[in-house]
C-alpha atoms as a PDB file:
ATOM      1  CA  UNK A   1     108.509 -82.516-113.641  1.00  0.00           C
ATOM      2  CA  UNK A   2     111.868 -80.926-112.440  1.00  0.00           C
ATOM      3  CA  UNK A   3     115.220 -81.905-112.478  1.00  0.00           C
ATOM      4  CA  UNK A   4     117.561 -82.086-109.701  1.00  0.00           C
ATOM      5  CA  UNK A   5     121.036 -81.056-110.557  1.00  0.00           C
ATOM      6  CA  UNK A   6     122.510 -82.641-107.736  1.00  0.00           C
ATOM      7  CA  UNK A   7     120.893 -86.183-108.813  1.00  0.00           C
ATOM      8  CA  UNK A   8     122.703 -89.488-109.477  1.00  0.00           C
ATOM      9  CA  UNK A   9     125.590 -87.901-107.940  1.00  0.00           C
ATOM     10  CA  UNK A  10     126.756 -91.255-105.865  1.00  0.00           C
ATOM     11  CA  UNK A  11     126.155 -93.218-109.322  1.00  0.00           C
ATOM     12  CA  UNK A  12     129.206 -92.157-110.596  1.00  0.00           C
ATOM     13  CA  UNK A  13     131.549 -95.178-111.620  1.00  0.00           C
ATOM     14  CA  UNK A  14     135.408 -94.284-109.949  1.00  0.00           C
ATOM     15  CA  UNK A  15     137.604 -92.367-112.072  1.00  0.00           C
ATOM     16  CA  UNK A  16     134.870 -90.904-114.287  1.00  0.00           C
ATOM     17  CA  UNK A  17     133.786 -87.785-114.941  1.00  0.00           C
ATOM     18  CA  UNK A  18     130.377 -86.789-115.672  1.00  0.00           C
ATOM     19  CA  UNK A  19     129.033 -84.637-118.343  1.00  0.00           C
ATOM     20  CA  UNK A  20     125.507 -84.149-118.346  1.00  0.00           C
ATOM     21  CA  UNK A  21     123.859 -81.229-121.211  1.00  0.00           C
ATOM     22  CA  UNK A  22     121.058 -79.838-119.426  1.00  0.00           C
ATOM     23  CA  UNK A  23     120.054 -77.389-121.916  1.00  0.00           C
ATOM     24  CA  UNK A  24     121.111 -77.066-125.821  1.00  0.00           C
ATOM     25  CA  UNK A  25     120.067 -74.332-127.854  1.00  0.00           C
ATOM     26  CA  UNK A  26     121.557 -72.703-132.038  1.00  0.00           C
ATOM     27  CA  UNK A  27     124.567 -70.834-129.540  1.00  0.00           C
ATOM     28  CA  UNK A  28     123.786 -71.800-126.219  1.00  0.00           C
ATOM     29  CA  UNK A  29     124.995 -74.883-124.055  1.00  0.00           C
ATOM     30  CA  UNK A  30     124.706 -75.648-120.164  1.00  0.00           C
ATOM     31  CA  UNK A  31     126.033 -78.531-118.546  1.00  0.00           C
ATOM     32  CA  UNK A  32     126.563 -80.243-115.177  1.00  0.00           C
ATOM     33  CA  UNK A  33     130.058 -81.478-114.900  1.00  0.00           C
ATOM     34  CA  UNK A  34     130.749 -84.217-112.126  1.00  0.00           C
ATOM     35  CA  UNK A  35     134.340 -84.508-111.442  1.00  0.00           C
ATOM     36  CA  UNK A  36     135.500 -86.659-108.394  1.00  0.00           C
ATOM     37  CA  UNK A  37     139.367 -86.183-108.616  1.00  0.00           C
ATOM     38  CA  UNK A  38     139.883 -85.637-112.028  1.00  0.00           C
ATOM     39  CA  UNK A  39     142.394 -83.015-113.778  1.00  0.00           C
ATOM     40  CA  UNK A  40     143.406 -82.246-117.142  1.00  0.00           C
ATOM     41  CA  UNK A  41     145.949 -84.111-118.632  1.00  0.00           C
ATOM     42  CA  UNK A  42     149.437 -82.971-118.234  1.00  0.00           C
ATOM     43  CA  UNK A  43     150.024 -80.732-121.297  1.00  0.00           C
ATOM     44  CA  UNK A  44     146.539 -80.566-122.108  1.00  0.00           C
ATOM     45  CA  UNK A  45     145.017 -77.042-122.310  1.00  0.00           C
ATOM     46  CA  UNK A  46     141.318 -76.297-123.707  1.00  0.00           C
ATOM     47  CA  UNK A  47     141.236 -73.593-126.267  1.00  0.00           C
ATOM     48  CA  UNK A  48     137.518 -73.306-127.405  1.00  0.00           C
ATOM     49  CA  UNK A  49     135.989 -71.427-129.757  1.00  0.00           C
ATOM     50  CA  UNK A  50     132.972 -70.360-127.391  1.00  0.00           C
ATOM     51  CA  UNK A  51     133.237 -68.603-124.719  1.00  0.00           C
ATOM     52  CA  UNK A  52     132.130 -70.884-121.396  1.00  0.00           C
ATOM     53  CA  UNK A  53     130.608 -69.211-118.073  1.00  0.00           C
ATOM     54  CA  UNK A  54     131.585 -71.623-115.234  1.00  0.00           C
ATOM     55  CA  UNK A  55     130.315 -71.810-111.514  1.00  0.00           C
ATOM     56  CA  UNK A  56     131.076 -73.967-109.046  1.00  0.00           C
ATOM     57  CA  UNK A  57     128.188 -75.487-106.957  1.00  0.00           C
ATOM     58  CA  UNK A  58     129.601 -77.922-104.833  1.00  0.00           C
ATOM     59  CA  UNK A  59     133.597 -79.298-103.964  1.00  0.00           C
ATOM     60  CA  UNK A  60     136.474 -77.232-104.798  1.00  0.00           C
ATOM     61  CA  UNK A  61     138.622 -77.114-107.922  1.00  0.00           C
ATOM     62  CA  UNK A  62     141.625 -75.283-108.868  1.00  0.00           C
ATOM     63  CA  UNK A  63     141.693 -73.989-112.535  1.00  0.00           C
ATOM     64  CA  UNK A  64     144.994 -72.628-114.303  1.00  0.00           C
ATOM     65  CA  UNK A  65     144.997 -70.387-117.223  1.00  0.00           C
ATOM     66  CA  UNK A  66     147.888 -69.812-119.587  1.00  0.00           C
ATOM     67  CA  UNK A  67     147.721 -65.701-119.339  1.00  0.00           C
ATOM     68  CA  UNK A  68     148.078 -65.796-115.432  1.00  0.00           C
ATOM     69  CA  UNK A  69     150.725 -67.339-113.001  1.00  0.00           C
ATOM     70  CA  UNK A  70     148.869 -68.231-110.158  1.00  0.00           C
ATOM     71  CA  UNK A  71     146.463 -70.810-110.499  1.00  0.00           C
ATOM     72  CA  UNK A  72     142.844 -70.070-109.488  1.00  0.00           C
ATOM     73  CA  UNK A  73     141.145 -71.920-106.527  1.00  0.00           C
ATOM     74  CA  UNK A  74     137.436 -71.842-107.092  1.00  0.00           C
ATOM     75  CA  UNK A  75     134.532 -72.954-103.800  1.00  0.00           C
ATOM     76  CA  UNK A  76     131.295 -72.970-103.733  1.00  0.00           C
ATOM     77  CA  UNK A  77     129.455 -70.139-105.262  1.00  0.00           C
ATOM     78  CA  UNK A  78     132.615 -68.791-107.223  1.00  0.00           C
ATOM     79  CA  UNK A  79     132.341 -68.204-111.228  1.00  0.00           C
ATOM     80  CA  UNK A  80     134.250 -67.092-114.114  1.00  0.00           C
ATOM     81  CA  UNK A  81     133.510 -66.444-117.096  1.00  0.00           C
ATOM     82  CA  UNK A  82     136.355 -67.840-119.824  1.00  0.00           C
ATOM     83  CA  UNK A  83     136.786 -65.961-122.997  1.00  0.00           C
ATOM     84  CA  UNK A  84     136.801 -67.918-126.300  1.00  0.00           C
ATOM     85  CA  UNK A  85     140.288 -69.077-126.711  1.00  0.00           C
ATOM     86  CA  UNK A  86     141.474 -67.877-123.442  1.00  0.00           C
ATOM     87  CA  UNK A  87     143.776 -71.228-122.845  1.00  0.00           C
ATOM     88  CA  UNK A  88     142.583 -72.889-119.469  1.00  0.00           C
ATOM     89  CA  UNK A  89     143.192 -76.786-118.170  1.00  0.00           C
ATOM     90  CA  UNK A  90     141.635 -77.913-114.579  1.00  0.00           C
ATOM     91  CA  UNK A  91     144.744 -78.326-112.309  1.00  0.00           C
ATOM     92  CA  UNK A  92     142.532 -80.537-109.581  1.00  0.00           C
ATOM     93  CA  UNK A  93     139.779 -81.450-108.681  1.00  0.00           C
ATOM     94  CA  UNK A  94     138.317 -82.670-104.689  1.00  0.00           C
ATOM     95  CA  UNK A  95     138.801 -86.577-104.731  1.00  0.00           C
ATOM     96  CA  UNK A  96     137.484 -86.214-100.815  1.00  0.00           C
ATOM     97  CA  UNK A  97     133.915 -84.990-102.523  1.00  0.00           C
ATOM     98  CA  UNK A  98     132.375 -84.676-105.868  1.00  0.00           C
ATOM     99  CA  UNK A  99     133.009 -81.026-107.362  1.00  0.00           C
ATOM    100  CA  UNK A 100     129.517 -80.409-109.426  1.00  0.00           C
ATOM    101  CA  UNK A 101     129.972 -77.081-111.662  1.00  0.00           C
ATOM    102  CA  UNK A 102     127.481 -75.363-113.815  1.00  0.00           C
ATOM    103  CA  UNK A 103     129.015 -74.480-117.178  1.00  0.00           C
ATOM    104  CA  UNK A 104     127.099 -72.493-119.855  1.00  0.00           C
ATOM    105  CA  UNK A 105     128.907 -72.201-123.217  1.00  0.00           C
ATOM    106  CA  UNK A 106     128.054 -69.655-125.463  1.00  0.00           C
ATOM    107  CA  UNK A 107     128.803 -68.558-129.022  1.00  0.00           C
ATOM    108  CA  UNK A 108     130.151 -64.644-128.905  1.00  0.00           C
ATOM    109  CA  UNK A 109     129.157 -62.563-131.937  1.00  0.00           C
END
């Protein structure tokens, strides 16, 4: 039977983000994120090892990246893909709606 990626979405507990793994495979990761408001903390930047492939599917978020000055606004149907240790935090997130991305993290060779 299918999955619905935009299931349980009003289940969410306030103040929570959601990480769901949808698919795990030796190299290969995708995940439905949830967020409802949620940012990085201040100070906080991810610095991965992987690279990760994000897309947004629903909400809006703004992402800022280290390299760059101006921070990136991302909508519905807009993806990037992040390059391993390319440092990145999320800025904001929609608390008027939940923001549901698709992110597929990958191992580069």
């Amino acid at each position: 039977m299918p999955a619905n990626l935009f299931a349980d979405l009003l289940l969410l507990p306030e103040n929570n983000e959601q990480f769901s793994d949808l698919l795990s495979r030796p190299g290969l990761r995708i995940e439905r994120i949830v967020s409802t408001g949620q940012s990085s903390p201040p100070g906080f930047w991810y610095d991965q090892a992987g690279g990760e492939w994000v897309l947004i599917l629903q909400g809006q978020a703004t992402l800022r990246f280290e390299d760059t000055p101006e921070p990136l606004r991302m909508a519905p149907g807009d993806f990037i893909d992040i390059a391993p240790h390319r440092r990145h935090r999320v800025d904001w997130t929609d608390p008027a709606q939940p923001t549901v991305w698709l992110a597929i993290h990958y191992t580069v060779a």
